[in-house]
C-alpha atoms as a PDB file:
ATOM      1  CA  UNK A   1      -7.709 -21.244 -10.366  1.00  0.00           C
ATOM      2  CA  UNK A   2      -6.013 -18.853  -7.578  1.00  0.00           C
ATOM      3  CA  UNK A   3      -7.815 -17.366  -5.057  1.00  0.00           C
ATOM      4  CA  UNK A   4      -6.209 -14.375  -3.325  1.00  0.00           C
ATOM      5  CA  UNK A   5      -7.453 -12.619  -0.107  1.00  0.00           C
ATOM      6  CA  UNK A   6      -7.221  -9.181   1.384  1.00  0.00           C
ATOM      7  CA  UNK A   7      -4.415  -9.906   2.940  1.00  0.00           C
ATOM      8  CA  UNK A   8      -2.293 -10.587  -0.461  1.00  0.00           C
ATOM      9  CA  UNK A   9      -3.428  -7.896  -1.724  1.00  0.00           C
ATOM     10  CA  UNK A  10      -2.826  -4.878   0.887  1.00  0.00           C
ATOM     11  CA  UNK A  11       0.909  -6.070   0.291  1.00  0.00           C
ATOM     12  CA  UNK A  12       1.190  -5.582  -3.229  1.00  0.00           C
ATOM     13  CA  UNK A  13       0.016  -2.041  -2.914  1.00  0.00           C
ATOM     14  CA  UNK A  14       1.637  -1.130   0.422  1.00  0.00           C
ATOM     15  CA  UNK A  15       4.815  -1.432   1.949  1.00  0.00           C
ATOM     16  CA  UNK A  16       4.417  -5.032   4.350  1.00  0.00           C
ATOM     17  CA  UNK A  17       7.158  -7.281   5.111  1.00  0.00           C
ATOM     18  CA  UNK A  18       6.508  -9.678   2.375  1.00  0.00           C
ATOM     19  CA  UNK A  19       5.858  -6.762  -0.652  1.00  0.00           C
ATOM     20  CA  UNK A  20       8.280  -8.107  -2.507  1.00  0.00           C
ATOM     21  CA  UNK A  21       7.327 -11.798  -2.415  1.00  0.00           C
ATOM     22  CA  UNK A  22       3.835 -10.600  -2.934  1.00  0.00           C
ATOM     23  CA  UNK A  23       4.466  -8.144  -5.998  1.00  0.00           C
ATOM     24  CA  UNK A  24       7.137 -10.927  -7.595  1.00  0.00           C
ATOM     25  CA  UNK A  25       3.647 -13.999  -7.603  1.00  0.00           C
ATOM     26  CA  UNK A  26       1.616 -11.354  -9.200  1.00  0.00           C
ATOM     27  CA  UNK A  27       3.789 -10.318 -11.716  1.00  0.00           C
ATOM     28  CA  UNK A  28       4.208 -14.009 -12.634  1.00  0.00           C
ATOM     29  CA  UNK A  29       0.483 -14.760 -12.538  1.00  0.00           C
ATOM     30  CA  UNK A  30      -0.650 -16.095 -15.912  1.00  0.00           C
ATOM     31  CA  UNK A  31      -4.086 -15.869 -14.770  1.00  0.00           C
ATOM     32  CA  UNK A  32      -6.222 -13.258 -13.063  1.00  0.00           C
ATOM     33  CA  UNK A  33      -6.932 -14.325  -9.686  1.00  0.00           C
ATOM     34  CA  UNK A  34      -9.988 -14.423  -8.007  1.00  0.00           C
ATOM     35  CA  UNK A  35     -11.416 -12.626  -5.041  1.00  0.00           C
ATOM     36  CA  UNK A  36     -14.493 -12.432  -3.172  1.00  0.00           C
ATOM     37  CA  UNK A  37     -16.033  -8.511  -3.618  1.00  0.00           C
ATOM     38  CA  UNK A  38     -15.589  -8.265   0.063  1.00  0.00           C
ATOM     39  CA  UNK A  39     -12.255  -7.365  -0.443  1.00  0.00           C
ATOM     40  CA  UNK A  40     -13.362  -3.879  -1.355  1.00  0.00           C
ATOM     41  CA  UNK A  41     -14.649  -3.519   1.605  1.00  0.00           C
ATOM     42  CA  UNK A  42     -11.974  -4.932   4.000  1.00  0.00           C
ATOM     43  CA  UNK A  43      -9.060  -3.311   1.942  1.00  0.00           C
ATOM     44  CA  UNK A  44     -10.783   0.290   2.625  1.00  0.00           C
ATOM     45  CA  UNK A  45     -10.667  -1.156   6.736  1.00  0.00           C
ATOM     46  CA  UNK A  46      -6.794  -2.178   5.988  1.00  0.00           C
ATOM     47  CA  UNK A  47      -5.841   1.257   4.720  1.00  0.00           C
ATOM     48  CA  UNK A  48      -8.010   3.327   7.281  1.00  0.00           C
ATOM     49  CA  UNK A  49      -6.344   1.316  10.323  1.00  0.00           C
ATOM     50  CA  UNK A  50      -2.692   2.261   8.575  1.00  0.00           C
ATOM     51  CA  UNK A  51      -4.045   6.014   8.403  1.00  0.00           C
ATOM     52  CA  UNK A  52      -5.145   5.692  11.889  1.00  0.00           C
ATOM     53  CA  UNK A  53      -1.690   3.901  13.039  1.00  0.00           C
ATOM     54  CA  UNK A  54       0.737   6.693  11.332  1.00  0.00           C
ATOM     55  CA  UNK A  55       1.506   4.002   8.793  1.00  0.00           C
ATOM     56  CA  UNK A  56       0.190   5.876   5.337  1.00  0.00           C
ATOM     57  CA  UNK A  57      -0.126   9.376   5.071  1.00  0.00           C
ATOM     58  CA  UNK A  58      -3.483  11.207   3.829  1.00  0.00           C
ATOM     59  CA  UNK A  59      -1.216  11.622   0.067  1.00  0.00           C
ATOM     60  CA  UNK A  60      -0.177   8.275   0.052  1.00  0.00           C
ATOM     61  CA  UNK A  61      -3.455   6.559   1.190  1.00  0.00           C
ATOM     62  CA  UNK A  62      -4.923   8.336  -1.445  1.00  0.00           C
ATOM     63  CA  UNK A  63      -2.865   7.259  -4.325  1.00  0.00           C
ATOM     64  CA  UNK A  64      -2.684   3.417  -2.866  1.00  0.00           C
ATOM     65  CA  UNK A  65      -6.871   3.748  -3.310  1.00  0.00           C
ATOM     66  CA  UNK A  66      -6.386   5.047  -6.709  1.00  0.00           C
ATOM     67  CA  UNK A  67      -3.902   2.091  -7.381  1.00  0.00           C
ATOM     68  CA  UNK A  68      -6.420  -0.616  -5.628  1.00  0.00           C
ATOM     69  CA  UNK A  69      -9.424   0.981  -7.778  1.00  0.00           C
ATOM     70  CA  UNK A  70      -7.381   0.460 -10.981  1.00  0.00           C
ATOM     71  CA  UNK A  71      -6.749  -3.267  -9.582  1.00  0.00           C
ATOM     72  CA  UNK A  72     -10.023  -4.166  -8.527  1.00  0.00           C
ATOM     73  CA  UNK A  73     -11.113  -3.049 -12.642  1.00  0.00           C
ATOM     74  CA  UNK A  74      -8.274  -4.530 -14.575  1.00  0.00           C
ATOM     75  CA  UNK A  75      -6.214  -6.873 -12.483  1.00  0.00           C
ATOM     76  CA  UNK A  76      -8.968  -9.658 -10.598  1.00  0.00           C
ATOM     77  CA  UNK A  77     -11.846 -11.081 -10.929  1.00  0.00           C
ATOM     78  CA  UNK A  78     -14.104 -10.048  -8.331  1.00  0.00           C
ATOM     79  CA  UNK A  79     -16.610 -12.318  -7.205  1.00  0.00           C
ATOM     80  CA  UNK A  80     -19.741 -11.830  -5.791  1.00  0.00           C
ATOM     81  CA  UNK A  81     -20.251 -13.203  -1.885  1.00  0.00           C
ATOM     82  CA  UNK A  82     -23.895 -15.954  -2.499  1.00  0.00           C
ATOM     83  CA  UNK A  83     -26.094 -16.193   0.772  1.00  0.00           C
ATOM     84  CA  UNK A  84     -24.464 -19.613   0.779  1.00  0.00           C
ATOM     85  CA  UNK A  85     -21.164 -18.625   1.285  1.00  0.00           C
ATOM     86  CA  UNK A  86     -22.426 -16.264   4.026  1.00  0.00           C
ATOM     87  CA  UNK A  87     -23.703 -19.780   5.622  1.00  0.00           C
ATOM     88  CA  UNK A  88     -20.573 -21.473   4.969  1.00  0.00           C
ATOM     89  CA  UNK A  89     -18.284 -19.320   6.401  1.00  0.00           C
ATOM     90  CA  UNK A  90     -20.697 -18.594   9.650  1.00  0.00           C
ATOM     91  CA  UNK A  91     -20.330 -22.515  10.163  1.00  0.00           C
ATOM     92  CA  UNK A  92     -16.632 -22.597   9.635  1.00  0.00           C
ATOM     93  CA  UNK A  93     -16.335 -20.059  12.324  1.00  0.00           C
ATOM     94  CA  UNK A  94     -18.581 -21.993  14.783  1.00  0.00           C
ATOM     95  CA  UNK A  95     -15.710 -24.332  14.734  1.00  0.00           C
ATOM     96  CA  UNK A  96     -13.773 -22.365  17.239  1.00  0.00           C
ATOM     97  CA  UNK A  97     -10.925 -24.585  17.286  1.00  0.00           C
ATOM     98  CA  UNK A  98      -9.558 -23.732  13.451  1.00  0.00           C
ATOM     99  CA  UNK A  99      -8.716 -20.319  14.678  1.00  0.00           C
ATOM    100  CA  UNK A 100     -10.649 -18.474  11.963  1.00  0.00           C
ATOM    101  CA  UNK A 101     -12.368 -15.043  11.982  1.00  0.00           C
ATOM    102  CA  UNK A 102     -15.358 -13.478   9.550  1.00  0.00           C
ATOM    103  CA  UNK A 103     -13.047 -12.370   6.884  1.00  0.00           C
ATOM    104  CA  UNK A 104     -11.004 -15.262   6.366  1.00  0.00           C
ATOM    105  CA  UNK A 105     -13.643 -17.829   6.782  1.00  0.00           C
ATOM    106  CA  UNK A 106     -15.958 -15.178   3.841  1.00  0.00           C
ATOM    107  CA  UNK A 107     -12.466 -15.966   1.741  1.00  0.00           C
ATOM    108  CA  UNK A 108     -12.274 -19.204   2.729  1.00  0.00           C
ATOM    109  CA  UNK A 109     -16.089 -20.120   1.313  1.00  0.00           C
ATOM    110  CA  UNK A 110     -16.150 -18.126  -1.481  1.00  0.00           C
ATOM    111  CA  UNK A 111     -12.375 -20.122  -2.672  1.00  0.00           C
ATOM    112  CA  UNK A 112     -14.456 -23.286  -2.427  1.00  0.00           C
ATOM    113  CA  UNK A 113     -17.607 -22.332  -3.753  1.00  0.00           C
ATOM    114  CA  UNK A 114     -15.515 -21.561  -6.469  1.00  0.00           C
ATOM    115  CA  UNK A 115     -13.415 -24.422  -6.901  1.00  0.00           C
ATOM    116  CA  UNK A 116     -10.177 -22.355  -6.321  1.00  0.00           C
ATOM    117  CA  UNK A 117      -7.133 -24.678  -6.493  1.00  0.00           C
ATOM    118  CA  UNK A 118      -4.363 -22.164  -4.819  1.00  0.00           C
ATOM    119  CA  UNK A 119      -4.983 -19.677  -2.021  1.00  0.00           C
ATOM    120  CA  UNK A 120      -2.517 -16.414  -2.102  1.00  0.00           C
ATOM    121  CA  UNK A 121      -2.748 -15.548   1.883  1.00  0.00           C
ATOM    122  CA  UNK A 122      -0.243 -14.038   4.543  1.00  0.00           C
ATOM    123  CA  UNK A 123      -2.650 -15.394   6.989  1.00  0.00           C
ATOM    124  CA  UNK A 124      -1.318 -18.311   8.637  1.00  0.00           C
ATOM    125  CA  UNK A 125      -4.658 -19.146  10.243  1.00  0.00           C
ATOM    126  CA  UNK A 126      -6.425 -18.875   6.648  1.00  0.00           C
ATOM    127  CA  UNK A 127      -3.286 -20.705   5.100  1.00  0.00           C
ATOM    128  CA  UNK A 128      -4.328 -23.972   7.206  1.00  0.00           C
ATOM    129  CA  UNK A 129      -7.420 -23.928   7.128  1.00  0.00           C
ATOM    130  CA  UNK A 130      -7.421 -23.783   3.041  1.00  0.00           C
ATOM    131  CA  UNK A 131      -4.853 -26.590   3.380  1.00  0.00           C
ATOM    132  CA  UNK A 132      -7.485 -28.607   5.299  1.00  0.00           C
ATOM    133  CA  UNK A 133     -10.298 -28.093   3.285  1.00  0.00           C
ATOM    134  CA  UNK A 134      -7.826 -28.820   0.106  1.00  0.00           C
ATOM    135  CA  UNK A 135      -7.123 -25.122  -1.283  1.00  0.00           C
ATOM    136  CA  UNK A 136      -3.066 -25.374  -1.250  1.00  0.00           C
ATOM    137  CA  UNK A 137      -1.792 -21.931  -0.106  1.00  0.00           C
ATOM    138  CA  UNK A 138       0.914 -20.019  -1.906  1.00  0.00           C
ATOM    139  CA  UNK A 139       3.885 -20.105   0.710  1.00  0.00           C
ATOM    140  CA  UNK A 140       5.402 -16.402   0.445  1.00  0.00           C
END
């Protein structure tokens, strides 16, 4: 089972460095990935701060929400977060030294809660700490 994060996923439907890497895995997925539902919200944060940073115009921000809308519906399976993955990732985040924030330890939890084998990341922070807790990252 793949697990992919926010960060995955703004690059398949925005222009990022690593679009292409991103958009050639998904094509080649013969699975729907997973995701936690907090993606909905931290994808609308992604695409405001791109608005905000002359990145995406109003037109284009637009039509990369329609685009993410059609995804979230027909292209992953969006989990819901459970109070204990709320716990989980709090205490992953107490360890200070792994280097991870809210979102990617919410990812992070909800992977392992649901057995994800794979994690589809660009976060290098996220990347190892799925490697130590036995989620192998997809390297793009």
């Amino acid at each position: 089972m793949v697990y992919v994060d926010t960060s995955a996923i703004v690059a398949l439907l925005t222009v990022e460095p690593k679009t292409h890497d991103v958009t050639t895995w998904y094509a080649g997925l013969q699975e729907m990935p997973y995701c936690a539902d907090w993606l909905l919200t931290e994808f609308s944060s992604a695409i405001s701060i791109k608005l905000r940073a002359g990145q995406l115009t109003e037109p284009h921000a637009k039509l990369v929400r329609k685009e993410f809308n059609l995804l979230a519906a027909e292209g992953l399976r969006l989990i819901p977060v459970s109070r204990t993955a709320f716990k989980r990732a709090a205490d992953m985040v107490k360890q200070h030294r792994y280097g991870l924030r809210a979102g990617g330890s919410l990812h992070l939890a909800v992977a392992l809660e649901l057995g994800a084998s794979h994690m589809a990341t660009l976060d290098n922070t996220l990347a190892e700490n799925a490697k130590r807790k036995g989620v192998k990252p997809i390297v793009f």
